[in-house]
Structures are given as C-alpha cells and as structure tokens.
Protein backbone atom coordinates (compact mmCIF):
# COMPACT_ATOMS: atom_id res chain seq x y z
CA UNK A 1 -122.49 -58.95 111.12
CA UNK A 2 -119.16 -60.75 109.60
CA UNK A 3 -116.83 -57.77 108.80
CA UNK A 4 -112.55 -58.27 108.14
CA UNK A 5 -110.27 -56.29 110.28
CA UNK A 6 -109.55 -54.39 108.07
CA UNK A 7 -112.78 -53.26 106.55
CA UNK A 8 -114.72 -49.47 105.98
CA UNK A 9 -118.33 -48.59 106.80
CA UNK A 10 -119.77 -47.31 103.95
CA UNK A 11 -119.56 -44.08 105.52
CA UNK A 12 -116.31 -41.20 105.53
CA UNK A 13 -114.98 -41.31 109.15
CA UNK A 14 -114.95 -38.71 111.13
CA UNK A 15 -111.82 -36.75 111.05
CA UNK A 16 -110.30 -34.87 113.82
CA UNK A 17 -111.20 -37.61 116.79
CA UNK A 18 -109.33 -38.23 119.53
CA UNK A 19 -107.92 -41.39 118.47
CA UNK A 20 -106.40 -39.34 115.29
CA UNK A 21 -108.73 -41.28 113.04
CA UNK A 22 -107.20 -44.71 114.18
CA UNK A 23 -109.27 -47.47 114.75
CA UNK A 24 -110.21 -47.66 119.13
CA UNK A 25 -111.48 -50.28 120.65
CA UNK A 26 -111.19 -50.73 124.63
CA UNK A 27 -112.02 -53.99 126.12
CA UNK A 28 -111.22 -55.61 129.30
CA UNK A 29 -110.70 -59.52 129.99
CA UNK A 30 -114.74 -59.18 131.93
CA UNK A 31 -116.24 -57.91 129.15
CA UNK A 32 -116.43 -54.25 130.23
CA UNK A 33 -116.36 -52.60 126.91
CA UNK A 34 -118.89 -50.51 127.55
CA UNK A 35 -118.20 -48.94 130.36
CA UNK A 36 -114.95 -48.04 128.71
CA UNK A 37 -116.47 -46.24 126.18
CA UNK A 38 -118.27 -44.48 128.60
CA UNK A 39 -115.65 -43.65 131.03
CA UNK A 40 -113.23 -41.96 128.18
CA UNK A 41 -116.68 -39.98 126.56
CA UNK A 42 -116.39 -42.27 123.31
CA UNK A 43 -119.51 -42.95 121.29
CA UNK A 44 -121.56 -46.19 121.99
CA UNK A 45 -123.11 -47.78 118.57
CA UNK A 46 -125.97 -50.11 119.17
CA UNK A 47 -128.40 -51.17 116.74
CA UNK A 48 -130.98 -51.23 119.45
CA UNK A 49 -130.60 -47.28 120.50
CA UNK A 50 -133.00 -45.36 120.94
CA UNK A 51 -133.59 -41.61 122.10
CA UNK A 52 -137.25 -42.59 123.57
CA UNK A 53 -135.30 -44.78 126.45
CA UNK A 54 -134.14 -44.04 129.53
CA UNK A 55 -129.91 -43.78 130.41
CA UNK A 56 -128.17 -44.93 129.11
CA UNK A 57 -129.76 -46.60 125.86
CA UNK A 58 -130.90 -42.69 125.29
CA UNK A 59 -127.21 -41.84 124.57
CA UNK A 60 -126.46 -44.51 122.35
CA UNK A 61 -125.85 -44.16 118.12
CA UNK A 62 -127.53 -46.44 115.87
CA UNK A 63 -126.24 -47.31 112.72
CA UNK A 64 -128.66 -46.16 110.66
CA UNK A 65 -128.15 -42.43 112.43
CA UNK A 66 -124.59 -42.73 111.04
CA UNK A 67 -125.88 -43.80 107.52
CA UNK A 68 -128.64 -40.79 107.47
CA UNK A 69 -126.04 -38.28 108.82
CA UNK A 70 -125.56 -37.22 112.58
CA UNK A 71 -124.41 -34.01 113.17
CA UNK A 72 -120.99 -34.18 115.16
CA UNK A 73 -122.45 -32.14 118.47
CA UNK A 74 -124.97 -34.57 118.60
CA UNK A 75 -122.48 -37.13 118.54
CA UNK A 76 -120.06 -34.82 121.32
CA UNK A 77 -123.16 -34.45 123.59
CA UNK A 78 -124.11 -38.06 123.75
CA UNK A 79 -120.76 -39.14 124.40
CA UNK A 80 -120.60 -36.07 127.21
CA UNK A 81 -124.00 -37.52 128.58
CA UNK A 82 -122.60 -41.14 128.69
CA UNK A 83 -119.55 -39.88 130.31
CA UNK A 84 -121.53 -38.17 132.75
CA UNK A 85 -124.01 -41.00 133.37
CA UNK A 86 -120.29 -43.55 134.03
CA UNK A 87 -118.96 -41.37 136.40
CA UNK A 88 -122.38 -40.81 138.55
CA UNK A 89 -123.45 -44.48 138.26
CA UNK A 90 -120.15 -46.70 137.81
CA UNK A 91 -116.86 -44.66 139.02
CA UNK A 92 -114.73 -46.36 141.85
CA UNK A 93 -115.75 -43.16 144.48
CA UNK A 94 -119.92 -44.16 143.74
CA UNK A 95 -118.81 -47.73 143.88
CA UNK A 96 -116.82 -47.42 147.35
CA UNK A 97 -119.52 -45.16 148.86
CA UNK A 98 -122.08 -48.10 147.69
CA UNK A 99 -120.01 -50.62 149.20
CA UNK A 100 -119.51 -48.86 152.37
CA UNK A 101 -123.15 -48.33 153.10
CA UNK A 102 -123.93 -51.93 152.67
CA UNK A 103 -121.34 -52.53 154.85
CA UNK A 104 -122.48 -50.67 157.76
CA UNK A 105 -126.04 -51.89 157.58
CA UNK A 106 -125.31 -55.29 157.65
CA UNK A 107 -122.60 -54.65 160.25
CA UNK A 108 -125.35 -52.27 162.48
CA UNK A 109 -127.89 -55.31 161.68
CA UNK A 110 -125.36 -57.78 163.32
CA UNK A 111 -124.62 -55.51 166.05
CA UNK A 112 -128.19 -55.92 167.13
CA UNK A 113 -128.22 -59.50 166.79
C-alpha cells in the first residue's frame, strides 16, 4: 500500500509508548528491520500473521487485529515474546557460541585429515 509520510491509520494511536507517540522506524543498510523490532520488544505488523504459526509469525499483529481492537497486553506480551524469541535465536552471545562450534568441528575434522 501507497501511504504519504505523513499520513494516519484510520485508527487512534496508542498513547503512552515508548517512542512518546512519535513515529519509530529502525532499519539498517541490510535490511534488518525486523530484527530491530524484535531486539528493542517493539510490535511487528504483518498482514500475513497469524497466532496458528510457529515463532515468530505467532507474535506478529495483523492489521485487521488493530482495526477490530487489540487489547494493549496482548500487544506488550507479543512484543515481550518477540523480544524473547531475538535474544535466544539472533543475539551476538547465541551467534558467537554458533560460530564457535562450527569452528571447532571443522577444525577437529581437519585435525583428522
């Protein structure tokens, strides 16, 4: 969808957010959005979520949840679980512990070369 900068959803924001009801948006020059929004607990809206999936697509806010009303726990908790789901899957400590085990089974597999 076409929007201008400076356009509304059709829908009151959400006052009291930690962005003091400014418009967010984190990117990154790789196209990492996502995992920014994840990584500082922000909501995720995708017009393909849906609660039946598995993680992350389970945490993620469809428009239409926003147009029917979604309470604002519901909204807390998902970001919480994304958060959550970041940090186990995608933080730099799981990342270097990844790294490091590939490292020494390749460098055990060459040692027995």
């Amino acid at each position: 969808m076409c929007v201008d900068n400076d356009s509304r959803p059709p829908i009151t924001p959400i006052a009291g957010g930690s962005a003091g009801g400014k418009d967010l948006q984190l990117t990154s020059a790789d196209g990492t959005t996502f995992m920014a929004y994840a990584a500082h607990q922000l909501n995720v809206l995708a017009e393909f979520a849906n609660p039946a999936e598995s993680p992350p697509v389970c945490w993620l806010v469809a428009p239409a949840e926003l147009l029917n009303g979604i309470d604002r726990r519901e909204l807390d908790r998902r970001a919480e679980c994304l958060r959550m789901w970041e940090e186990q899957n995608c933080s730099w400590d799981v990342i270097a512990t990844r790294l490091g085990r590939a490292l020494a089974i390749e460098n055990g597999a060459a040692d027995r070369n």
